[in-house]
Protein backbone atom coordinates (compact mmCIF):
# COMPACT_ATOMS: atom_id res chain seq x y z
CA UNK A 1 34.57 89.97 -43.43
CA UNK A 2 32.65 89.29 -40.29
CA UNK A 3 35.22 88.91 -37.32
CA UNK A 4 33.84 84.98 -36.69
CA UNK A 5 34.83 84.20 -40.43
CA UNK A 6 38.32 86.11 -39.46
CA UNK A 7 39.08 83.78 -36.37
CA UNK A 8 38.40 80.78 -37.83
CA UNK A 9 40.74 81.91 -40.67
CA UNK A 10 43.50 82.78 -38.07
CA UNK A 11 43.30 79.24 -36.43
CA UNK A 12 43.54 77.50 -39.32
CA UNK A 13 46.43 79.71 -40.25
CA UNK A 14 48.06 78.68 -37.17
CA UNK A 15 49.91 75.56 -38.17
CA UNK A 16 50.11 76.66 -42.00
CA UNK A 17 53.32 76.67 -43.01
CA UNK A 18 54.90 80.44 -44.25
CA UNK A 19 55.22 80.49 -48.28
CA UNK A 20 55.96 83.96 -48.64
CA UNK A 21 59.21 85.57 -48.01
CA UNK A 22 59.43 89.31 -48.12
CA UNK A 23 63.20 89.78 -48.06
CA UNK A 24 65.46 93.06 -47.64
CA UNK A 25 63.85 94.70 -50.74
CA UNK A 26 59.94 95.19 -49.61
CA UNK A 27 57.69 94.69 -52.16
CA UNK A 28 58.79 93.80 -55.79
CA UNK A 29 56.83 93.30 -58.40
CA UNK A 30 58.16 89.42 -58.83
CA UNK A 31 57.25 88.88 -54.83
CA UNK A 32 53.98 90.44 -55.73
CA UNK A 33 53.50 88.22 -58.73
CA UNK A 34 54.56 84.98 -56.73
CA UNK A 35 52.39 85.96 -53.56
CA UNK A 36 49.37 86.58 -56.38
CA UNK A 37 50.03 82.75 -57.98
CA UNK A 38 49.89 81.14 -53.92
CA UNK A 39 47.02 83.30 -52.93
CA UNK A 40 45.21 82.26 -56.56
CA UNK A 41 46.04 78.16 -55.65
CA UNK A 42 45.35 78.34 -51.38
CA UNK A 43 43.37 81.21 -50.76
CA UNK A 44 45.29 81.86 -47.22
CA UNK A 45 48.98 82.15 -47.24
CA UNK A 46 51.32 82.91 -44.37
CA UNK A 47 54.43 85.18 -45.42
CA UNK A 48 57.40 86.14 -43.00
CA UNK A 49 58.84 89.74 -43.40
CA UNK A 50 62.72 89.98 -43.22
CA UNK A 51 64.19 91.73 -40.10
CA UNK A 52 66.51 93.56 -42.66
CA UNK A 53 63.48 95.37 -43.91
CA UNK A 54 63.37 98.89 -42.71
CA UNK A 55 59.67 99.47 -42.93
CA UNK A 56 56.86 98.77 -40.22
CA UNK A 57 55.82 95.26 -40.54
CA UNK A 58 51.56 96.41 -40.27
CA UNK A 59 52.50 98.63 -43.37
CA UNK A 60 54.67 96.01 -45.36
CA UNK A 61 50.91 93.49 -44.86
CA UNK A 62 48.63 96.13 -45.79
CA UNK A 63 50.80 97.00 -48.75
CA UNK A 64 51.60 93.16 -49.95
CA UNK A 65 47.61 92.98 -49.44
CA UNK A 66 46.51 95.78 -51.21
CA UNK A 67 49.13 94.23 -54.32
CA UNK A 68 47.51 91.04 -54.81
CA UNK A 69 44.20 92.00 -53.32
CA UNK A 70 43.62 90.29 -50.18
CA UNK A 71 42.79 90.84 -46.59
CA UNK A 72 45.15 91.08 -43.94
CA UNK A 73 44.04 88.56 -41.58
CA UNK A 74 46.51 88.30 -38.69
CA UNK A 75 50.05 90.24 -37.65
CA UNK A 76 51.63 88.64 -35.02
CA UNK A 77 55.48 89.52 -35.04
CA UNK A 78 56.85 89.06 -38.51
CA UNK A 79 54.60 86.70 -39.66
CA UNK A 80 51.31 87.94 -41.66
CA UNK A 81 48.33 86.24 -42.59
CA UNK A 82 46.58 86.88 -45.78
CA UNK A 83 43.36 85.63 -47.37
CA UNK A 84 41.95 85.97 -51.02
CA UNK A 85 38.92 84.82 -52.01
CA UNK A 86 38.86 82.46 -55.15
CA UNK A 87 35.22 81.68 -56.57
CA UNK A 88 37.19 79.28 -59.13
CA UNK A 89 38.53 77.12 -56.74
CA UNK A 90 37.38 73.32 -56.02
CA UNK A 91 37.17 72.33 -52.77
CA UNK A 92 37.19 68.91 -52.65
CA UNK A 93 34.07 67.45 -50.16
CA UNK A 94 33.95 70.82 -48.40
CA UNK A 95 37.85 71.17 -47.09
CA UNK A 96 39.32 74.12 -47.85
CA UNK A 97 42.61 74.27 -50.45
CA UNK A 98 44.85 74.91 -47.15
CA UNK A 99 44.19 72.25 -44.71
């Protein structure tokens, strides 16, 4: 992904609201299955990582992104930004699924 296509992604991130928890337990296979069904239905999701975690937040993204295949658009505290292409989905007269 070209690094223009990956700022425009992070601004419209920006006022998304988060829809991915990653609580106390890291990466579960039902978190993995729920982050899968929101990345299939808005392409970019923002998920919040739990301060009870133990594990670097840059390694709890790259390994929730390398679960449900997506790119790890933008770190900024606890929050993380991913995006997953979907060929399937309709935009409806050119918007994208998350605005």
């Amino acid at each position: 992904m070209k690094s223009k296509e990956r700022a425009e992604l992070r601004g419209d991130a920006h006022r998304l609201p988060v829809l991915v928890h990653v609580g106390h337990q890291g990466i579960t296979d039902t978190l993995t299955r729920a982050a899968d069904e929101v990345l299939r239905t808005r392409e970019l999701v923002k998920a919040d990582i739990s301060r009870n975690l133990a594990a670097p937040v840059s390694e709890v993204a790259r390994a929730l992104a390398d679960a449900t295949g997506a790119e790890v658009i933008q770190v900024i505290g606890r929050k993380v930004v991913l995006y997953r292409d979907n060929p399937e989905l309709k935009w409806k007269d050119g918007v994208p699924p998350w605005r």
